[in-house]
C-alpha atoms as a PDB file:
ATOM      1  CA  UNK A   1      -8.085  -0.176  20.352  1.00  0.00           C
ATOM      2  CA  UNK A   2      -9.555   2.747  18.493  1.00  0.00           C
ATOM      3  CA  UNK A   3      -7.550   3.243  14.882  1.00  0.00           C
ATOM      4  CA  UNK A   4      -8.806   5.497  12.142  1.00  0.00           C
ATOM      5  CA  UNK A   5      -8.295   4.733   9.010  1.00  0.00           C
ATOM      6  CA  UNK A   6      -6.791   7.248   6.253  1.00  0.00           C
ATOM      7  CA  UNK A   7      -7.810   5.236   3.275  1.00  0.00           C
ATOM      8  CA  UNK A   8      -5.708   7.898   0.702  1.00  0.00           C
ATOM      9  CA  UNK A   9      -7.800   9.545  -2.334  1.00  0.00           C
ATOM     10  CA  UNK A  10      -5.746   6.973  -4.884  1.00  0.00           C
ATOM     11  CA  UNK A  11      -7.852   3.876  -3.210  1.00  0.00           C
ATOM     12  CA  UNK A  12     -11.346   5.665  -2.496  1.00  0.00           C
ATOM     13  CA  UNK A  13     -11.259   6.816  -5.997  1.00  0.00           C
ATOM     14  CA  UNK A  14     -10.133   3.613  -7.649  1.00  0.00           C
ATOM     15  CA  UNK A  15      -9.755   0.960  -5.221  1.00  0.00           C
ATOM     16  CA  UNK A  16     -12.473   1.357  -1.920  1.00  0.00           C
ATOM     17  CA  UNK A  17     -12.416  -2.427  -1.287  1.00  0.00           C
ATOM     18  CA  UNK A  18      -8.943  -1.922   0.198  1.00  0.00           C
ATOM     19  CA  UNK A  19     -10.502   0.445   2.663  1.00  0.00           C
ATOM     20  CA  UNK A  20     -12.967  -1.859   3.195  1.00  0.00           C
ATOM     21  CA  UNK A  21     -10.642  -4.909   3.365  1.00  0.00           C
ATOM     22  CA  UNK A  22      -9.101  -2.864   6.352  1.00  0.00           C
ATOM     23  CA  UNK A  23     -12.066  -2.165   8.278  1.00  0.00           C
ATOM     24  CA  UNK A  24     -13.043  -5.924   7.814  1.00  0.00           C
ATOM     25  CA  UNK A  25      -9.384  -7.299   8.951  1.00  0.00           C
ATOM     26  CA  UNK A  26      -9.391  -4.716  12.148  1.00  0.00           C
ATOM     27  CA  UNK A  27     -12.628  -4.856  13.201  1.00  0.00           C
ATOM     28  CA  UNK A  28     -12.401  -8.536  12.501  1.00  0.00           C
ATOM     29  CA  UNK A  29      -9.477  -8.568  15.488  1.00  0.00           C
ATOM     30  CA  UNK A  30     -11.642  -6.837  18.212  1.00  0.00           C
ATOM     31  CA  UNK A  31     -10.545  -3.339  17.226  1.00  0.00           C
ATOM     32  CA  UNK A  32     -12.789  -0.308  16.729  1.00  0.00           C
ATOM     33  CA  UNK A  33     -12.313   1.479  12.617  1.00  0.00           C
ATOM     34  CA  UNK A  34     -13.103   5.387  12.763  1.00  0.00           C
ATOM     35  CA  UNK A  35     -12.719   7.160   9.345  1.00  0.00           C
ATOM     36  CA  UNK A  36     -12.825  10.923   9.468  1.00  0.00           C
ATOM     37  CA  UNK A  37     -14.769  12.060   6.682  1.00  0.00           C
ATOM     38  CA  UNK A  38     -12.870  15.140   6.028  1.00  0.00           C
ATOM     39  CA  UNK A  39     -10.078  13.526   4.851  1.00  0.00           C
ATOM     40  CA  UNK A  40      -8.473  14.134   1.511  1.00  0.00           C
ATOM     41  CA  UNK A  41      -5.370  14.220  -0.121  1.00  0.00           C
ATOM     42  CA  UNK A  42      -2.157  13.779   1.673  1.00  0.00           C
ATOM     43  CA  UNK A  43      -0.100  15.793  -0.485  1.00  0.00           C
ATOM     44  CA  UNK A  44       2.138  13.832  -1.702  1.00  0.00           C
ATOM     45  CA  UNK A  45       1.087  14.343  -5.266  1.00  0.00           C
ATOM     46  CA  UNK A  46       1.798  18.434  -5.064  1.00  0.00           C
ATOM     47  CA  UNK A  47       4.836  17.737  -3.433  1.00  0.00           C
ATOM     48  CA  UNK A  48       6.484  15.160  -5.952  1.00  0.00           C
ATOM     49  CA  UNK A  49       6.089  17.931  -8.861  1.00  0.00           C
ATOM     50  CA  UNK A  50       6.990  21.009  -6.837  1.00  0.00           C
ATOM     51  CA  UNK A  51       3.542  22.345  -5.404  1.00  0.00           C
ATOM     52  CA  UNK A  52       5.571  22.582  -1.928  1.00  0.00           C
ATOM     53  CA  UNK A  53       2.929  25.382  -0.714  1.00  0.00           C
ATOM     54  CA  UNK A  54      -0.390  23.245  -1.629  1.00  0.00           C
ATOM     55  CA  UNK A  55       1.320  20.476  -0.301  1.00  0.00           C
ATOM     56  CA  UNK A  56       1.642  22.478   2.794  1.00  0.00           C
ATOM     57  CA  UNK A  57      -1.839  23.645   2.529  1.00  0.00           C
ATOM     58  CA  UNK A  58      -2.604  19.928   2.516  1.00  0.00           C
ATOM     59  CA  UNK A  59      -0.650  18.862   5.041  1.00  0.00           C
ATOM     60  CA  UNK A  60      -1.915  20.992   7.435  1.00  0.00           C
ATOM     61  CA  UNK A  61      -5.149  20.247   6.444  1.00  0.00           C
ATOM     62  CA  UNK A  62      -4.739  16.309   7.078  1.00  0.00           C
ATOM     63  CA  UNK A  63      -3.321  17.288  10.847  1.00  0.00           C
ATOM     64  CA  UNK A  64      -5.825  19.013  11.568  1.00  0.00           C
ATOM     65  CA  UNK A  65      -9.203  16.418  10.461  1.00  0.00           C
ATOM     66  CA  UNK A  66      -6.921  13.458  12.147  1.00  0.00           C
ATOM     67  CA  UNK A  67      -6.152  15.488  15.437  1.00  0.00           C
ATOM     68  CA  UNK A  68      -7.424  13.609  18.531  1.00  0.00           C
ATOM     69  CA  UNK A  69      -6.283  10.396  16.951  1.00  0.00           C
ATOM     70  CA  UNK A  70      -3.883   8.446  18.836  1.00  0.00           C
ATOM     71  CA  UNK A  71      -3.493   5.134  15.689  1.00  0.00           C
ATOM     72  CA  UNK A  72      -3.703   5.526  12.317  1.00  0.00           C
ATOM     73  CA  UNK A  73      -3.087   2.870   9.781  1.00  0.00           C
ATOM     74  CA  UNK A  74      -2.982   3.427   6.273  1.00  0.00           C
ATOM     75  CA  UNK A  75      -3.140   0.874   3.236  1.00  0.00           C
ATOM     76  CA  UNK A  76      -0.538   2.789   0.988  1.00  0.00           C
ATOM     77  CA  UNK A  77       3.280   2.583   2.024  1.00  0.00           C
ATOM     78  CA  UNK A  78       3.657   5.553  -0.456  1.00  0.00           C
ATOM     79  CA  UNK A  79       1.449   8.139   1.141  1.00  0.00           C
ATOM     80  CA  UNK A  80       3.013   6.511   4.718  1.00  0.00           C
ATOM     81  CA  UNK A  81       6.469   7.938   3.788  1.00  0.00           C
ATOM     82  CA  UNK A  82       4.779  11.220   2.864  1.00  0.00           C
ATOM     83  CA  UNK A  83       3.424  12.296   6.215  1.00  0.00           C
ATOM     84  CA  UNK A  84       6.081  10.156   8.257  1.00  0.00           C
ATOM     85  CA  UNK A  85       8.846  11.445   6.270  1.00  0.00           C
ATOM     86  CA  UNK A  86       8.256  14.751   4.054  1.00  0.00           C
ATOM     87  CA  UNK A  87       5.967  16.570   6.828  1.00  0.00           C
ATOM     88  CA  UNK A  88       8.717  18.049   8.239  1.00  0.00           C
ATOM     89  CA  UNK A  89      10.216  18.846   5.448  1.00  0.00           C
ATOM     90  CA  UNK A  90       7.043  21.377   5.007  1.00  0.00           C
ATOM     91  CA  UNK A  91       7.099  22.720   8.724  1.00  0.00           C
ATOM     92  CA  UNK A  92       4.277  20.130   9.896  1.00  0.00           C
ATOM     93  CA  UNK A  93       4.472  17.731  12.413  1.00  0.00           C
ATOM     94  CA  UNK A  94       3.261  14.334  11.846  1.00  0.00           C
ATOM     95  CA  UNK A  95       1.199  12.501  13.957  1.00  0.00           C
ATOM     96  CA  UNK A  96       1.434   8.432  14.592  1.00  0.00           C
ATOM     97  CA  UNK A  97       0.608   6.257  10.902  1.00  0.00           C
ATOM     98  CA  UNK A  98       1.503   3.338  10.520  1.00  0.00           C
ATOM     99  CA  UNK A  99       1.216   1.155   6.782  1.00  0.00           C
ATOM    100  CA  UNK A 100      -0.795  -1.440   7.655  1.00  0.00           C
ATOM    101  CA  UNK A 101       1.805  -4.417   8.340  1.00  0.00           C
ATOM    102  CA  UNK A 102       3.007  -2.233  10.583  1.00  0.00           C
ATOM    103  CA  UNK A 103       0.526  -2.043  12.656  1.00  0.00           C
ATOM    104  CA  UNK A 104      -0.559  -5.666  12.650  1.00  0.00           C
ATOM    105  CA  UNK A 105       2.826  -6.575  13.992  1.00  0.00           C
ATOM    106  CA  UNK A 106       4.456  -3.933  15.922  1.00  0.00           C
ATOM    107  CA  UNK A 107       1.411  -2.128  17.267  1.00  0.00           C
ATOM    108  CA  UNK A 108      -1.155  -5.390  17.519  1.00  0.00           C
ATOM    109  CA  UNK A 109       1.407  -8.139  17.910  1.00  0.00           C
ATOM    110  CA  UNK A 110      -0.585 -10.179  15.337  1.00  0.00           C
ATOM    111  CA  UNK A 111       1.360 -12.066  12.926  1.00  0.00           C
ATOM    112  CA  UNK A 112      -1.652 -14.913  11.681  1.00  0.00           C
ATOM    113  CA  UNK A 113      -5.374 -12.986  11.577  1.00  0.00           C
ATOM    114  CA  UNK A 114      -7.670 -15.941  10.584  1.00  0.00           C
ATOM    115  CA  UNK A 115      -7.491 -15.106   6.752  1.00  0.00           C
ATOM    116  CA  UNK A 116      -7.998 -17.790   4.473  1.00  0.00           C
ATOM    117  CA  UNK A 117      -6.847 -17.466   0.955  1.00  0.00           C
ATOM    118  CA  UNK A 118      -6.022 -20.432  -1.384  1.00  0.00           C
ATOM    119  CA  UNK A 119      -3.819 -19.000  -4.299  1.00  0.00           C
ATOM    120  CA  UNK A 120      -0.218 -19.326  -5.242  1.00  0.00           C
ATOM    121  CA  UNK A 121       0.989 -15.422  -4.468  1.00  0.00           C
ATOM    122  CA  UNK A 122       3.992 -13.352  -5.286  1.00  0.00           C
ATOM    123  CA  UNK A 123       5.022 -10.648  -3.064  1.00  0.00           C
ATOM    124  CA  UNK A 124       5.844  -7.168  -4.694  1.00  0.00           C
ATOM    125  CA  UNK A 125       7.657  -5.045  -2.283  1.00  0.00           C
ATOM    126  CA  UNK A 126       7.349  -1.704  -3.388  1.00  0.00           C
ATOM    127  CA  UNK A 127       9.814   0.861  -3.364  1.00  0.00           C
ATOM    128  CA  UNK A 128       7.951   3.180  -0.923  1.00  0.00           C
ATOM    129  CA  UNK A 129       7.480   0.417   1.431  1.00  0.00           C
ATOM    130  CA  UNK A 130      11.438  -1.584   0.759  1.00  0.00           C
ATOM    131  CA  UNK A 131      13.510   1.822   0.812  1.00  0.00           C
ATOM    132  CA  UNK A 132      10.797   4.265   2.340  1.00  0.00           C
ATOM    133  CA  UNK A 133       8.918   3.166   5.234  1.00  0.00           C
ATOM    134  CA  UNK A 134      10.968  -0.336   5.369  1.00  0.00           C
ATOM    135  CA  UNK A 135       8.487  -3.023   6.289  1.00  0.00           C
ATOM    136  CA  UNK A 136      11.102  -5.206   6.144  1.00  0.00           C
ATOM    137  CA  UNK A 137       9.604  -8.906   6.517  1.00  0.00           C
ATOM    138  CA  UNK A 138       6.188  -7.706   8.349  1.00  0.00           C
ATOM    139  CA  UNK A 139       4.084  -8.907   5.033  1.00  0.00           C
ATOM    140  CA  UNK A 140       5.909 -11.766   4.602  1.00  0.00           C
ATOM    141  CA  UNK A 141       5.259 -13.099   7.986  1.00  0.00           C
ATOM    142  CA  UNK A 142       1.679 -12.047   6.905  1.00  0.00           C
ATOM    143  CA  UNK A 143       1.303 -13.868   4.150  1.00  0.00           C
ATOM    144  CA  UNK A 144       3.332 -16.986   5.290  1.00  0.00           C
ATOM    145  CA  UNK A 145       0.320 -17.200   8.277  1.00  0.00           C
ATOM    146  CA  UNK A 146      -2.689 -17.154   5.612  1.00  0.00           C
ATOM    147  CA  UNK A 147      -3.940 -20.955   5.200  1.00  0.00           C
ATOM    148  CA  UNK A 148      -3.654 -22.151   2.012  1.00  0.00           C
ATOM    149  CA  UNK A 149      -2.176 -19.607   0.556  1.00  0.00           C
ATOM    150  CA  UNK A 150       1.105 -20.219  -1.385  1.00  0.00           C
ATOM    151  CA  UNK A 151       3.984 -17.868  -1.119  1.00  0.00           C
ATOM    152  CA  UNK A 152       5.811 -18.178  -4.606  1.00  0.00           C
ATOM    153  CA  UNK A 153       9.132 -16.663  -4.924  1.00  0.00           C
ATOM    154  CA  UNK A 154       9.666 -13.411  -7.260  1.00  0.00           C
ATOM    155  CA  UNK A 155      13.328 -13.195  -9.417  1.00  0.00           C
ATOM    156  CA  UNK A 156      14.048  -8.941  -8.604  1.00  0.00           C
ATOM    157  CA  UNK A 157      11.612  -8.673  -6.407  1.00  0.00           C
ATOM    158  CA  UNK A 158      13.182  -5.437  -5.078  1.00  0.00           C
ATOM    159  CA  UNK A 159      13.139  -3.960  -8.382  1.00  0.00           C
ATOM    160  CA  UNK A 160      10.577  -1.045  -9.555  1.00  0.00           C
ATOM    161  CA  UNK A 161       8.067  -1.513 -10.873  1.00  0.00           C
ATOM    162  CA  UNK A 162       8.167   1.758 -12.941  1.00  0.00           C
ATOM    163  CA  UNK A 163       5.633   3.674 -11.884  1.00  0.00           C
ATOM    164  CA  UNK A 164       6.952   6.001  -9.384  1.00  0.00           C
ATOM    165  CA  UNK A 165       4.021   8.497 -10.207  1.00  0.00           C
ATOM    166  CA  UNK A 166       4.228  11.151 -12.468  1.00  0.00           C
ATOM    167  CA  UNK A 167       7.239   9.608 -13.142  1.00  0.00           C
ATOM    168  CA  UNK A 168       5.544   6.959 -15.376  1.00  0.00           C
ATOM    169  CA  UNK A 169       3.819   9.980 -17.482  1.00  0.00           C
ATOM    170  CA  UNK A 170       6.835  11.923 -17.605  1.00  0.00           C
ATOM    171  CA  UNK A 171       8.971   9.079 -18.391  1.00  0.00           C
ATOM    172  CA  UNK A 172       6.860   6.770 -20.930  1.00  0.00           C
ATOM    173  CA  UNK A 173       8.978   4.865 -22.655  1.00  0.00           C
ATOM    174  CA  UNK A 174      11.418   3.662 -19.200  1.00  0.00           C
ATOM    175  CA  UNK A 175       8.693   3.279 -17.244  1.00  0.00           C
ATOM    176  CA  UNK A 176       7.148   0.675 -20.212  1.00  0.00           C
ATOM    177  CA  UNK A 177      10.678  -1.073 -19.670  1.00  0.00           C
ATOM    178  CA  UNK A 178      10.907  -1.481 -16.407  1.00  0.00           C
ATOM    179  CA  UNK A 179       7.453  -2.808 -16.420  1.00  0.00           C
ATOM    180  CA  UNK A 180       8.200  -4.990 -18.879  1.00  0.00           C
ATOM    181  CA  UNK A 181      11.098  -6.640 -16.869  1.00  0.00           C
ATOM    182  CA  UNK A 182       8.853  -6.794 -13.690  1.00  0.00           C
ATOM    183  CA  UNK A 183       5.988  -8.639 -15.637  1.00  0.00           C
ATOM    184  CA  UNK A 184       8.617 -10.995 -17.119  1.00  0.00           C
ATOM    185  CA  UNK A 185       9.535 -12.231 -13.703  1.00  0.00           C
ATOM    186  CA  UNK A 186       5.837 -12.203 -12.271  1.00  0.00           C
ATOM    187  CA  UNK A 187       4.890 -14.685 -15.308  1.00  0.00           C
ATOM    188  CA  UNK A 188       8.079 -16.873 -14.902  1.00  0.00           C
ATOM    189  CA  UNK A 189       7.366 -17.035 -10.852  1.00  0.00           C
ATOM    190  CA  UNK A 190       3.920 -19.289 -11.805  1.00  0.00           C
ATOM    191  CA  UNK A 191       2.147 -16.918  -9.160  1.00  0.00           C
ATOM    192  CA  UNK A 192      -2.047 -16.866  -9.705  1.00  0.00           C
ATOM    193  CA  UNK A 193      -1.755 -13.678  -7.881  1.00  0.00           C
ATOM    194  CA  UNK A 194       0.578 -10.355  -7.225  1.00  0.00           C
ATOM    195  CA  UNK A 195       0.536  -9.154  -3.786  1.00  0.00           C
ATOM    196  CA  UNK A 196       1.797  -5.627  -2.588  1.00  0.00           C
ATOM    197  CA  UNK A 197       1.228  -2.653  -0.179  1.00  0.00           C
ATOM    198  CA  UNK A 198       0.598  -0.010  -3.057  1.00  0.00           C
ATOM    199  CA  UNK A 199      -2.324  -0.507  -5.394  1.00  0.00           C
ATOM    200  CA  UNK A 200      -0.598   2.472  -7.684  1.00  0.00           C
ATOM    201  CA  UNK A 201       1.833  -0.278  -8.063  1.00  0.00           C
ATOM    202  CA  UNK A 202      -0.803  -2.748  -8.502  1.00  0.00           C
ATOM    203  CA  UNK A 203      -2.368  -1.104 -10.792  1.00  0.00           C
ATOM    204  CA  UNK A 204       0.486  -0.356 -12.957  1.00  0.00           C
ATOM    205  CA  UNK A 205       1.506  -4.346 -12.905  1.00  0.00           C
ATOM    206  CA  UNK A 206      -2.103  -5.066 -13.501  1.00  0.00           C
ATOM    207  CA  UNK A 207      -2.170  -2.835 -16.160  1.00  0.00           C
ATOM    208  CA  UNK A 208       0.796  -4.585 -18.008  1.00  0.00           C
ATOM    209  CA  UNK A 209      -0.374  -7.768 -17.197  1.00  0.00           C
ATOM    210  CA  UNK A 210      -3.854  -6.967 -18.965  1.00  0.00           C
ATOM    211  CA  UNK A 211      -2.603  -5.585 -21.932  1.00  0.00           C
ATOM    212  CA  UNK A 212      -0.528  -8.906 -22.388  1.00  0.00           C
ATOM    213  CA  UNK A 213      -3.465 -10.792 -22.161  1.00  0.00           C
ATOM    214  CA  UNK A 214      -2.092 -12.977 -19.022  1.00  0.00           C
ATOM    215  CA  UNK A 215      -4.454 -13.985 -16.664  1.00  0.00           C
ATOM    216  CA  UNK A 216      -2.852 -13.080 -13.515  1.00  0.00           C
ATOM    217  CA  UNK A 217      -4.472 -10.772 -10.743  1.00  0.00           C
ATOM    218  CA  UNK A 218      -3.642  -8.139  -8.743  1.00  0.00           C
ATOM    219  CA  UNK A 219      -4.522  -7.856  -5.069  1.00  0.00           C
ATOM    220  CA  UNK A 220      -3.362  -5.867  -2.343  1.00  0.00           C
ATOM    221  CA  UNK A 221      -2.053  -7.190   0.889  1.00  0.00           C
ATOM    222  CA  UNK A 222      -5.561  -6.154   2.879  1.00  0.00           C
ATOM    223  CA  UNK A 223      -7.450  -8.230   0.773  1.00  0.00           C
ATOM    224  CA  UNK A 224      -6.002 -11.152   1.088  1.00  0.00           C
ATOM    225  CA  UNK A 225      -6.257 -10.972   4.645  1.00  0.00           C
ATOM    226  CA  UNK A 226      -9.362 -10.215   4.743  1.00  0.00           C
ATOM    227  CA  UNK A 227     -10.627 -13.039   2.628  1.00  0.00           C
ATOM    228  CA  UNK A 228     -12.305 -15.937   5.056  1.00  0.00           C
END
């Protein structure tokens, strides 16, 4: 199967080796990776603070460099739920992407790809991808298939996070909280390593993790099966 990937700005700029984790994994399974250049923003930033017109602009934009392409996967649950969802919303019809999990086990039928990964891991479902695009138990059944890997179990692990976006900037001092309850439960799970489908998330945990000087990583579900 041909699939292109949309990697989203957030991980080129910050976090490429998710992109690359996915061309790895896919290519890995027999499949062929395109990734259309052009590609930007999806617009879900301009359309979370009321730029509804240059979200628009944007969404338009991303139709038009993905047009032609039948599969799309995309390592961000979060900018999922924009195009699946919100397009409309903005008078733009969305084409076919699918989060990543998705796609390995609806579209592929894969539930164990060969990755090896030897860590005790706690799953963070993020909001986007619980209440959003609901993944249900596709990265579970992911993760349980990885040899040697661990699944540890997380105390609220449907709770935020506290990010939510600009909502962390806007909202300092209850996003700090909520953090601080989700990094409470990550250190009392006696994970190695945090797992979810949203490095914004990730890096938010990761963030609070750091500052408290815990030793804990960070890595998002791509990675991890990738890793051989």
């Amino acid at each position: 199967m041909r699939i292109a990937l949309f990697v989203t700005c957030f991980n080129d700029t910050l976090f490429p080796e998710t992109g690359k984790a996915v061309v790895r994994l896919l290519e890995g399974l027999g499949h062929e990776v395109g990734f259309p250049e052009e590609q930007t923003c999806c617009g879900q930033l301009h359309f979370n603070t009321g730029y509804r017109r240059d979200a628009a602009r944007l969404a338009r934009r991303f139709v038009s460099v993905f047009d032609g392409c039948d599969t799309i996967v995309c390592p961000s649950a979060s900018c999922v739920g924009m195009v699946r969802d919100y397009y409309p919303e903005l008078g733009v019809e969305p084409p076919a992407v699918f989060e990543l999990s998705e796609l390995l086990v609806d579209r592929l039928g894969v539930d164990e790809v060969g990755a090896v990964y030897p860590h005790r891991v706690a799953y963070h479902p993020t909001c986007h991808s619980l209440r959003g695009v609901r993944v249900g138990n596709r990265p579970l059944r992911l993760l349980r298939a990885v040899a040697g890997l661990e699944l540890v179990e997380l105390a609220g692990s449907d709770e935020c996070c506290g990010f939510g976006g600009t909502f962390a900037v806007k909202n300092e001092a209850t996003s700090a909280a909520i953090l601080e309850d989700k990094c409470r439960a990550i250190r009392a799970c006696g994970a190695e390593v945090v797992c979810a489908l949203d490095n914004s998330c990730l890096m938010h945990i990761g963030g609070g993790l750091s500052r408290a000087g815990d030793p804990l990583r960070t890595v998002h579900l791509a990675e991890i099966l990738a890793a051989r």
